[in-house]
C-alpha atoms as a PDB file:
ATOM      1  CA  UNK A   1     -17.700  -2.266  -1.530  1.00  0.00           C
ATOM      2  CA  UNK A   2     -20.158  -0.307  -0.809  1.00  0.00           C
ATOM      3  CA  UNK A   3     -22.870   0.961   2.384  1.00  0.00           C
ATOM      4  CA  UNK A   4     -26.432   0.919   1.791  1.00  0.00           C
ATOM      5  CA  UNK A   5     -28.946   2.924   3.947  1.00  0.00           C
ATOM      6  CA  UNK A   6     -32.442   3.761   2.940  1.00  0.00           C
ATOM      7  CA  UNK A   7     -33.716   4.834   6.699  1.00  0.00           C
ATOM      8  CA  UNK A   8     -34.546   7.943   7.839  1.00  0.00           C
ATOM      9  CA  UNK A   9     -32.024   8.557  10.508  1.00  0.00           C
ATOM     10  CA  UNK A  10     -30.392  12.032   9.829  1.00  0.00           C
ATOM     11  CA  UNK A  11     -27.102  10.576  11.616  1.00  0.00           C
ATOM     12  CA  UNK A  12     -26.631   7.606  10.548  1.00  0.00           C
ATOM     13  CA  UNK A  13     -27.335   8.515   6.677  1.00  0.00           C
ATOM     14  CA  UNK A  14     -24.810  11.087   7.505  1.00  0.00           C
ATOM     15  CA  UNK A  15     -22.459   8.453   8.695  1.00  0.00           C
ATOM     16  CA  UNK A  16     -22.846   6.068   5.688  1.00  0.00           C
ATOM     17  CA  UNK A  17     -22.281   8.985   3.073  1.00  0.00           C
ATOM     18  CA  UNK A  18     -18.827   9.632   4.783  1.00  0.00           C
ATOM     19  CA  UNK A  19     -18.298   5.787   5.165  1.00  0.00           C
ATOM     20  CA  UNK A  20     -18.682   5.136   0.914  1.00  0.00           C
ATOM     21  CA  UNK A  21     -16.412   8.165   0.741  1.00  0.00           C
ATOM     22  CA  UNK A  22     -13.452   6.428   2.725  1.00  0.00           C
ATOM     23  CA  UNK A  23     -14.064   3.277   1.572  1.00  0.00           C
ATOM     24  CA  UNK A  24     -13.284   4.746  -1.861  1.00  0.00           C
ATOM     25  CA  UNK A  25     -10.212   6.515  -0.942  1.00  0.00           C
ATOM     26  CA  UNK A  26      -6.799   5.654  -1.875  1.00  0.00           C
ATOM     27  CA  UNK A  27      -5.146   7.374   1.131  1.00  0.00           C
ATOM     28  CA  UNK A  28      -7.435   5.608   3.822  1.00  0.00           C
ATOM     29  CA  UNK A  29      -6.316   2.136   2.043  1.00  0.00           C
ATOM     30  CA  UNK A  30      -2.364   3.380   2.234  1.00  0.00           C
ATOM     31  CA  UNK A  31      -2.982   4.151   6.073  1.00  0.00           C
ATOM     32  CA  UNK A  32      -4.792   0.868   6.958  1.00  0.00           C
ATOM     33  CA  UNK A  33      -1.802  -0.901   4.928  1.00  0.00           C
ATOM     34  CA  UNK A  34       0.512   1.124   7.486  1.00  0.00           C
ATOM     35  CA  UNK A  35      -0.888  -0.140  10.651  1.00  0.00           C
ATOM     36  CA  UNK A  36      -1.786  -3.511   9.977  1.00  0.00           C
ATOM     37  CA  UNK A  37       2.165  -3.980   9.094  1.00  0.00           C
ATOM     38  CA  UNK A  38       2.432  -4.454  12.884  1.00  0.00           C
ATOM     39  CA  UNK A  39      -0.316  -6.830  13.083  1.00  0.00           C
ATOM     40  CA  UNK A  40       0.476  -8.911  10.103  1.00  0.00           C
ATOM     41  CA  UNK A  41       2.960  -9.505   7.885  1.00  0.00           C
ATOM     42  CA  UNK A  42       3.923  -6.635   5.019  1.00  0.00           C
ATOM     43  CA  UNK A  43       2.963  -9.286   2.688  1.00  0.00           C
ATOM     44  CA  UNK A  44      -0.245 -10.219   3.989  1.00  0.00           C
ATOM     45  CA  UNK A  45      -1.188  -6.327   5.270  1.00  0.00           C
ATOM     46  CA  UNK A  46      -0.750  -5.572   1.038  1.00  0.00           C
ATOM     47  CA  UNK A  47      -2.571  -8.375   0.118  1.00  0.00           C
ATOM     48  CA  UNK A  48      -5.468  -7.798   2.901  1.00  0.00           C
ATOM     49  CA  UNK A  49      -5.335  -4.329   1.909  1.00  0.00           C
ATOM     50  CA  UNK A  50      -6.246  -5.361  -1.559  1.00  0.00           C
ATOM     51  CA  UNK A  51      -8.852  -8.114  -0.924  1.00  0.00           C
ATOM     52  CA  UNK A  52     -10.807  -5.448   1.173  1.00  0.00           C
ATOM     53  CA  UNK A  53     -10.921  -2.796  -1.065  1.00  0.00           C
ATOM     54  CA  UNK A  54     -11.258  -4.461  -4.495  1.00  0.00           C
ATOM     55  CA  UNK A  55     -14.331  -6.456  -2.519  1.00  0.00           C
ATOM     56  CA  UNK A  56     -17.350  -6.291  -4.576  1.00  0.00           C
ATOM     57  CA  UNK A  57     -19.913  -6.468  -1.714  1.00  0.00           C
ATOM     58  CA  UNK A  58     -22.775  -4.910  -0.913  1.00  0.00           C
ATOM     59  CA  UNK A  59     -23.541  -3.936   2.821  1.00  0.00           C
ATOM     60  CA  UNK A  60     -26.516  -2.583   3.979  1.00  0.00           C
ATOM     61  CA  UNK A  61     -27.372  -0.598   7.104  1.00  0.00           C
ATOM     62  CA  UNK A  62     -30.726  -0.998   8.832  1.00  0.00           C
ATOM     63  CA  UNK A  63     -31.865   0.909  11.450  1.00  0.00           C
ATOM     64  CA  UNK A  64     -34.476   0.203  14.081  1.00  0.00           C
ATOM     65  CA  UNK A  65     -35.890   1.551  17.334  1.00  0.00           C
ATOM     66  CA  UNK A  66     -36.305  -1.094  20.564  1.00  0.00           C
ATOM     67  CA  UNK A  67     -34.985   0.125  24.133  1.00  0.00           C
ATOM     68  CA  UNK A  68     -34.552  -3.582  25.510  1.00  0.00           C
ATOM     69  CA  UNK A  69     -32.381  -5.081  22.399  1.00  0.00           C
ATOM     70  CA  UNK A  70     -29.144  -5.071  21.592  1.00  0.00           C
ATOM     71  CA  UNK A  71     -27.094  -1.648  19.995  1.00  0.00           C
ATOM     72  CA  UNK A  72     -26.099  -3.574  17.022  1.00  0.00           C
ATOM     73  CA  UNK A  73     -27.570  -7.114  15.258  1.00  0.00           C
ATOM     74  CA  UNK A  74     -25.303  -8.719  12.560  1.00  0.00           C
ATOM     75  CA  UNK A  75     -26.856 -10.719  10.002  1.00  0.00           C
ATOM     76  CA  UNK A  76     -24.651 -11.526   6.916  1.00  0.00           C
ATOM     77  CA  UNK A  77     -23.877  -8.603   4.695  1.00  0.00           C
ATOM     78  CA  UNK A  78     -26.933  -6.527   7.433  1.00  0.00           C
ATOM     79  CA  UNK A  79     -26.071  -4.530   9.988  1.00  0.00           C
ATOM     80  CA  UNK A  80     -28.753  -3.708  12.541  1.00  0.00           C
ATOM     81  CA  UNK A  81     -28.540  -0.506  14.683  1.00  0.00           C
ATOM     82  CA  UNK A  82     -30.384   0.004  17.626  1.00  0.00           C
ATOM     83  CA  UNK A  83     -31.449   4.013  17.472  1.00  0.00           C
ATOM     84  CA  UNK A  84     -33.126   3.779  20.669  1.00  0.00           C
ATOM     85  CA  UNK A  85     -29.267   2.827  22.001  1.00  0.00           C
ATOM     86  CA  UNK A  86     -26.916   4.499  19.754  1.00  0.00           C
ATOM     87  CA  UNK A  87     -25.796   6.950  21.510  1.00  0.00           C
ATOM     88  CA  UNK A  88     -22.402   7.204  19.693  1.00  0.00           C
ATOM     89  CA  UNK A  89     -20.514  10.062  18.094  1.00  0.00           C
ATOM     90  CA  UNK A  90     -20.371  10.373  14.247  1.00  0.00           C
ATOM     91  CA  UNK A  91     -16.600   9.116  14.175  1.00  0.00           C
ATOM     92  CA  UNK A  92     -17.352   6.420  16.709  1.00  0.00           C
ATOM     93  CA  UNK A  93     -20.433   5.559  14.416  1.00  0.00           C
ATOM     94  CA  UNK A  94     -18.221   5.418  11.691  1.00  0.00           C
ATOM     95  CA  UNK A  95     -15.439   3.615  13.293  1.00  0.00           C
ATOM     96  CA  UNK A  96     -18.098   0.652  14.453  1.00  0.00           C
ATOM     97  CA  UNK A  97     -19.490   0.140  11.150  1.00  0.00           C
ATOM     98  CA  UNK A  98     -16.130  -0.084   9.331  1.00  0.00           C
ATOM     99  CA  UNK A  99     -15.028  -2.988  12.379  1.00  0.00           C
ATOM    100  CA  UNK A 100     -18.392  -4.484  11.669  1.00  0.00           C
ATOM    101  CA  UNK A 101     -17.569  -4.794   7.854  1.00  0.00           C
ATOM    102  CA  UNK A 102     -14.572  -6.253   8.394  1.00  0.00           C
ATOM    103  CA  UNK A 103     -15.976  -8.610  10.605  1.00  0.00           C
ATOM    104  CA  UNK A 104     -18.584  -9.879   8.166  1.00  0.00           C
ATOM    105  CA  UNK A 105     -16.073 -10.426   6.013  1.00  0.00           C
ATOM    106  CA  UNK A 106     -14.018 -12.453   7.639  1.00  0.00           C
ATOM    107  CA  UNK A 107     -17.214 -14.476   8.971  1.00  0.00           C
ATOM    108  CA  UNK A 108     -18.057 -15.436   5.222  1.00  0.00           C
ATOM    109  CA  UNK A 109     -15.039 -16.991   5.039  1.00  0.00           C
ATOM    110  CA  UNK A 110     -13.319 -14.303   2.741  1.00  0.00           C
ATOM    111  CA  UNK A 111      -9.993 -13.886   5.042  1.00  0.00           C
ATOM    112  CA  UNK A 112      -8.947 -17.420   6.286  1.00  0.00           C
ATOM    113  CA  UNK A 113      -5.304 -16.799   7.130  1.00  0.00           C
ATOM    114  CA  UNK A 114      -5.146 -14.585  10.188  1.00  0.00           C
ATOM    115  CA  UNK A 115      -5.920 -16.040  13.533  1.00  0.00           C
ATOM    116  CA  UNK A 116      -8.889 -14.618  15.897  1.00  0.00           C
ATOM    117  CA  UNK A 117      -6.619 -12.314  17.501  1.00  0.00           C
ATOM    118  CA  UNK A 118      -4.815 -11.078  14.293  1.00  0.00           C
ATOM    119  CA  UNK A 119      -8.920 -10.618  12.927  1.00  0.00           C
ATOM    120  CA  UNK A 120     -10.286  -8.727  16.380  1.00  0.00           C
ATOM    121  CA  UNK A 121      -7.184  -6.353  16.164  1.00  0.00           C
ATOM    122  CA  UNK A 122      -7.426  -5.821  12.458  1.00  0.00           C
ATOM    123  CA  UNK A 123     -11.116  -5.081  12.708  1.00  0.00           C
ATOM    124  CA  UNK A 124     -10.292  -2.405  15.566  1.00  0.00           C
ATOM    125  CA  UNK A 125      -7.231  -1.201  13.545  1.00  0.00           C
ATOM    126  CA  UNK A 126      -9.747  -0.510  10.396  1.00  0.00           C
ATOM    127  CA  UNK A 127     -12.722   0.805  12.528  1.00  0.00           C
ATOM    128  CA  UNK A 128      -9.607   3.276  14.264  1.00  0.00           C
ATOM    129  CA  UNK A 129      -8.298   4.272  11.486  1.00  0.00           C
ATOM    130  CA  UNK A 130     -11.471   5.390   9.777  1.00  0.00           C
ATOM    131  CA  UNK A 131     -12.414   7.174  12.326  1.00  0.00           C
ATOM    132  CA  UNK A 132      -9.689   9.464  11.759  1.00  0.00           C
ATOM    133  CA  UNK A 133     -11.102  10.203   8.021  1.00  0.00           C
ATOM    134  CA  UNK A 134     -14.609  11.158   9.650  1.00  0.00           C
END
């Protein structure tokens, strides 16, 4: 898996560099796998754990400038941000971009066995937990 940005946004191409360097990691996968044990099953944190980081998808990062829309548009493997309303730290930026991939995900019907609770708090659980790799 891996981010794509071609903008010219100082943070946010910041932000993606760090994002492709967790996502690569073997210790942020082992630390995910910890904390979703209490969301999910060992089993299905291991297997999750796997799906998400031997996924071969592509998701790119597009960044635009409009003070009356939204702070973030999702659009399959796209994720809009709002620069005119992102006012976030780097760490939160990270941590909302790694929710968001998860989230895409599970939208194109790659994770069908959690319910919509079990996805929400994974999501946050990811998004959290990369944070702390920022």
């Amino acid at each position: 898996m891996k981010f794509y940005y071609n903008g010219k946004n100082p943070k946010i191409t910041r932000v993606i560099k760090r994002a492709n360097e967790v996502f690569i990691s073997s210790f942020f996968y082992r630390d995910i796998e910890n904390y979703l044990s209490d969301i999910v099953e060992p089993e299905n944190a291991i297997n999750l754990v796997q799906l998400i980081e031997k996924s071969n998808q592509k998701f790119e990062i597009v960044s635009f400038w409009n003070p009356i829309a939204n702070q973030i548009i999702k659009d399959n493997n796209t994720l809009k941000l709002n620069t005119a309303k992102l006012k976030l730290s780097h760490h939160n930026l990270l941590s909302l971009i790694s929710s968001e991939y998860y989230l895409i995900l599970d939208k194109s019907n790659f994770l069908e066995n959690f319910s919509k609770t079990q996805h929400e708090k994974i999501a946050t659980t990811i998004g959290e937990r990369a944070k702390h790799f920022m």
